[in-house]
N, C-alpha and C. Protein backbone atom coordinates (compact mmCIF):
# COMPACT_ATOMS: atom_id res chain seq x y z
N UNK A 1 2.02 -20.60 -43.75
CA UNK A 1 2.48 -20.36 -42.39
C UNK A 1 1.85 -19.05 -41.91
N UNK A 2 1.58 -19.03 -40.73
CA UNK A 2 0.50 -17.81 -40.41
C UNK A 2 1.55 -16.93 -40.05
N UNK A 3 0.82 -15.67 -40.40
CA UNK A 3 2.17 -14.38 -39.67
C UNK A 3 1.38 -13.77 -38.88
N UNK A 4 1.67 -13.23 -37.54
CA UNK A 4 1.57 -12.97 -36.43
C UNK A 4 1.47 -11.35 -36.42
N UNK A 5 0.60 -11.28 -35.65
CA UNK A 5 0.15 -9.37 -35.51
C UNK A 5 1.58 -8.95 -34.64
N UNK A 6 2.20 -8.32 -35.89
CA UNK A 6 3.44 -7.68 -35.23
C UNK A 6 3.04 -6.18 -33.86
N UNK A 7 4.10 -6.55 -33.21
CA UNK A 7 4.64 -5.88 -32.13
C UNK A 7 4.27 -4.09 -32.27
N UNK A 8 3.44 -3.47 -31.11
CA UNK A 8 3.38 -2.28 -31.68
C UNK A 8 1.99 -2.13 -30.91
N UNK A 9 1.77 -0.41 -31.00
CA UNK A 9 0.61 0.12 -30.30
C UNK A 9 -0.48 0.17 -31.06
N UNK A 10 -1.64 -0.13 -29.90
CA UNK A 10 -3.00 -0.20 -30.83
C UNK A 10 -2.97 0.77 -32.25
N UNK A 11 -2.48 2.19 -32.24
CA UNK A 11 -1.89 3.38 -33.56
C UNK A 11 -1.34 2.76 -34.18
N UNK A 12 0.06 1.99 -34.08
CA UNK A 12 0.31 1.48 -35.36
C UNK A 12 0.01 0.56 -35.90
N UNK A 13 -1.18 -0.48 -35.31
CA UNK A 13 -1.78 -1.90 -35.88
C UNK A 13 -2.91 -1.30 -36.78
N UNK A 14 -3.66 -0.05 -36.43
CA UNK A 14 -4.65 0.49 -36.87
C UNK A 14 -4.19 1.36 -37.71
N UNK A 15 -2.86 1.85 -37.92
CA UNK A 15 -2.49 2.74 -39.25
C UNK A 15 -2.19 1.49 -40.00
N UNK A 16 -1.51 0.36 -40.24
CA UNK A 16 -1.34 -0.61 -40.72
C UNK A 16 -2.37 -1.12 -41.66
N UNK A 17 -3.96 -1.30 -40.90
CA UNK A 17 -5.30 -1.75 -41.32
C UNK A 17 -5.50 -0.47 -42.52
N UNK A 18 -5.70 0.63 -42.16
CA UNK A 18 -5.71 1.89 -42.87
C UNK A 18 -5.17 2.12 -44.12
N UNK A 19 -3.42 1.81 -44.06
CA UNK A 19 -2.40 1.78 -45.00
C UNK A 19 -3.22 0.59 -46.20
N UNK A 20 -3.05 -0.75 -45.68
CA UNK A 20 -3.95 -1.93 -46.36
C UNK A 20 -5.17 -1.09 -47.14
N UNK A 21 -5.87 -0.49 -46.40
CA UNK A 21 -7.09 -0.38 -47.59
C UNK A 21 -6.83 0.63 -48.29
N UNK A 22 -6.03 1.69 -47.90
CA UNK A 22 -5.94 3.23 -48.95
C UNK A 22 -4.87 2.21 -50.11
N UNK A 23 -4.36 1.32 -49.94
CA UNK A 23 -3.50 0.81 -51.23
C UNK A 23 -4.40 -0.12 -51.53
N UNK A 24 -5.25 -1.05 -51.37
CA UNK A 24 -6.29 -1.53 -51.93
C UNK A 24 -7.49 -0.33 -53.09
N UNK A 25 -7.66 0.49 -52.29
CA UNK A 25 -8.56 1.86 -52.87
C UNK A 25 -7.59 2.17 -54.19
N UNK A 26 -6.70 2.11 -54.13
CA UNK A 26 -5.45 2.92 -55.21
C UNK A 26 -5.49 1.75 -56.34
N UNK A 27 -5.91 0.13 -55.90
CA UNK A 27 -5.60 -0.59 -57.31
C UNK A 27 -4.90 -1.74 -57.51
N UNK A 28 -4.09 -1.99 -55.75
CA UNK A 28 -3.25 -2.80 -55.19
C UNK A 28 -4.09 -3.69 -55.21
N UNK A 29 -4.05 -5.54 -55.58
CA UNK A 29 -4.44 -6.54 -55.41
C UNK A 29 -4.22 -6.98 -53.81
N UNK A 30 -5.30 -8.44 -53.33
CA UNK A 30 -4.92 -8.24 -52.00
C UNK A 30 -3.55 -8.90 -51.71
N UNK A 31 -2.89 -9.85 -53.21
CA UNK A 31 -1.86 -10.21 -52.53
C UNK A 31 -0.57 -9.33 -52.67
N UNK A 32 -0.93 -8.13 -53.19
CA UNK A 32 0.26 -7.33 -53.24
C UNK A 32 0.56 -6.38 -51.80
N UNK A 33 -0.55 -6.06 -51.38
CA UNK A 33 -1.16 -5.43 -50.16
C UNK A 33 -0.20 -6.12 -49.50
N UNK A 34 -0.27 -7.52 -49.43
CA UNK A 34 -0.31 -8.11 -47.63
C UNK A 34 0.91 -8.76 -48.44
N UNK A 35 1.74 -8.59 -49.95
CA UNK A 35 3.36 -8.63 -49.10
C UNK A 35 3.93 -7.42 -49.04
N UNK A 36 3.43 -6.24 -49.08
CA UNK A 36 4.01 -4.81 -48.85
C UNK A 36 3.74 -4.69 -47.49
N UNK A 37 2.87 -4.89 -47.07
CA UNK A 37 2.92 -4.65 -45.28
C UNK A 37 3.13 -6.37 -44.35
N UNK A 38 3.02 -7.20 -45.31
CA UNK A 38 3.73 -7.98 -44.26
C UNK A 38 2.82 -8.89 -43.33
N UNK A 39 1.22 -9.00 -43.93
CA UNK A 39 0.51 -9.63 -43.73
C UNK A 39 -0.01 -10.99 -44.42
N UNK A 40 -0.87 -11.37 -43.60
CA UNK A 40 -1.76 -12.29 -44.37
C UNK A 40 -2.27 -12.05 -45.34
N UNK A 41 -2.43 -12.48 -46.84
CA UNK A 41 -4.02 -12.36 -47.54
C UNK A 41 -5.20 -12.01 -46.98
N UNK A 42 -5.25 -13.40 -46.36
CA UNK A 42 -6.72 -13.47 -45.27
C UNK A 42 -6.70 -12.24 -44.43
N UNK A 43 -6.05 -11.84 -44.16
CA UNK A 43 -6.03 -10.73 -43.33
C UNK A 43 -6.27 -9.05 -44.04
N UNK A 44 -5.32 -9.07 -44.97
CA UNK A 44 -5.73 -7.80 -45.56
C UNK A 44 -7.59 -8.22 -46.25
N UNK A 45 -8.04 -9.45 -46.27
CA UNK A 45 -9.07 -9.13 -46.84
C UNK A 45 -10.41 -9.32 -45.62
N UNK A 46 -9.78 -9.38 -44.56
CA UNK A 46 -11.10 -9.49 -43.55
C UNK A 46 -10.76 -8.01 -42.68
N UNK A 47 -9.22 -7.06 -43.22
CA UNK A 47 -9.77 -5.45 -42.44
C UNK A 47 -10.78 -4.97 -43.90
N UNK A 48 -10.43 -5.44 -44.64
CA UNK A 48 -11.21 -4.79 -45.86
C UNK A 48 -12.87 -5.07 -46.32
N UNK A 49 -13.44 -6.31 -46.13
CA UNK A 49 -14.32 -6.03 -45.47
C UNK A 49 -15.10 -6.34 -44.10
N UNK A 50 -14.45 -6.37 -42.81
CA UNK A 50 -14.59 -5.45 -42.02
C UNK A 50 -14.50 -3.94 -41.76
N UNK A 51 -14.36 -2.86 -42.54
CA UNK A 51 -14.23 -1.91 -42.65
C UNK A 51 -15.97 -1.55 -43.83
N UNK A 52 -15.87 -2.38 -44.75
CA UNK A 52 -17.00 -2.03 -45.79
C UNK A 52 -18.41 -2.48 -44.63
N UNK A 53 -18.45 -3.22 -43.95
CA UNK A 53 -19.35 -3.42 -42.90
C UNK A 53 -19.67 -2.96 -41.95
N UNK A 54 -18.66 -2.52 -40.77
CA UNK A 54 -18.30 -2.06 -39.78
C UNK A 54 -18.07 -0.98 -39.74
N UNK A 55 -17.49 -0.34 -40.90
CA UNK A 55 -16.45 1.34 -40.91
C UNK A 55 -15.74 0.92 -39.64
N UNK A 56 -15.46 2.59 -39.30
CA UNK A 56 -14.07 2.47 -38.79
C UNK A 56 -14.32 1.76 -37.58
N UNK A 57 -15.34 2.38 -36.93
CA UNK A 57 -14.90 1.42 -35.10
C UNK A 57 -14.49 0.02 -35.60
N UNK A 58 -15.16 -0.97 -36.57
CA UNK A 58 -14.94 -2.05 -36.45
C UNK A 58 -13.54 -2.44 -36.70
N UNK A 59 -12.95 -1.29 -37.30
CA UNK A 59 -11.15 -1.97 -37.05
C UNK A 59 -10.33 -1.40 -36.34
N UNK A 60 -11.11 -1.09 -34.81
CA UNK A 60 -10.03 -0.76 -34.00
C UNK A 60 -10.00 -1.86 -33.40
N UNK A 61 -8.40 -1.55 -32.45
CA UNK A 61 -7.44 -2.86 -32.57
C UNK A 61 -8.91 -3.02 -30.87
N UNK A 62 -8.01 -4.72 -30.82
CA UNK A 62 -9.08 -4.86 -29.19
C UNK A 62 -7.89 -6.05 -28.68
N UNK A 63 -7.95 -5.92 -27.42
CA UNK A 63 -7.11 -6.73 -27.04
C UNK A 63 -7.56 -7.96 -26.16
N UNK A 64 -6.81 -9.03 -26.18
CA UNK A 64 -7.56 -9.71 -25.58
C UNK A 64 -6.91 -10.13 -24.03
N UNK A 65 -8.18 -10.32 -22.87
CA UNK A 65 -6.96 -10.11 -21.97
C UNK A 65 -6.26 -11.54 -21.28
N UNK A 66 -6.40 -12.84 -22.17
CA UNK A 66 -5.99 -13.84 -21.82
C UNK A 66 -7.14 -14.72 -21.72
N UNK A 67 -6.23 -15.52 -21.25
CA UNK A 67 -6.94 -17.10 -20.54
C UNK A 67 -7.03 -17.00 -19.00
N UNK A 68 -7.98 -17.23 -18.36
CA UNK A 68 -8.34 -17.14 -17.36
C UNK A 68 -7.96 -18.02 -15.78
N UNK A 69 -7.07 -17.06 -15.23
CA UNK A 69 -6.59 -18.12 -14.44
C UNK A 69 -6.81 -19.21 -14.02
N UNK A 70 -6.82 -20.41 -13.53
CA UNK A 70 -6.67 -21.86 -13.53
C UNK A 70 -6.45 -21.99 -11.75
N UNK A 71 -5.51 -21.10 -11.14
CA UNK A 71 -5.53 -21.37 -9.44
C UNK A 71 -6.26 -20.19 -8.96
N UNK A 72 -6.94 -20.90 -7.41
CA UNK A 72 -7.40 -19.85 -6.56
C UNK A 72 -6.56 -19.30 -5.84
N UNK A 73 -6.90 -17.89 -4.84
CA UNK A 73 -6.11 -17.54 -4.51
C UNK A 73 -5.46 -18.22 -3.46
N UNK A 74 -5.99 -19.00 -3.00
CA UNK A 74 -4.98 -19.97 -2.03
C UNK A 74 -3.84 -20.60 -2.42
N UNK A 75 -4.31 -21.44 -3.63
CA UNK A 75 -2.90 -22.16 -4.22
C UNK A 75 -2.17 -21.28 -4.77
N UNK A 76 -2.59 -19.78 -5.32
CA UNK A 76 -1.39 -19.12 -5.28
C UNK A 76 -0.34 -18.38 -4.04
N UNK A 77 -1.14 -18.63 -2.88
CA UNK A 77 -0.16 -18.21 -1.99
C UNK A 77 -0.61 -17.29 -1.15
């Protein structure tokens, strides 16, 4: 079952990614990682390497800004 990028400011999704690899660095397996913070596997292992690839810019958070409205401005009113 997929778990969902919890609630919270771009700072704490990106101390989160951070937390994940300094306990990975320390010795933590990835599935111990991602049930101490509450993630995916898949996930603690694509900030980890996204980070060995990317460094840091590549794990700042990005948002996305949707799906693209569907009416013009007429049919909205």
């Amino acid at each position: 079952m997929p778990v969902p990028r919890p609630k919270g400011s771009a700072e704490l999704i990106k101390a989160r990614r951070h937390q994940a690899l300094r306990l990975l660095d320390e010795g933590s397996s990835l599935n111990e990682v991602s049930r101490m913070l509450g993630a995916a596997p898949s996930s603690v292992m694509r900030w980890r390497d996204t980070a060995k690839f990317g460094g840091e810019e590549a794990l700042k958070v990005r948002f996305s800004p949707g799906r693209s409205p569907t009416l013009t401005d007429r049919q909205r009113g």
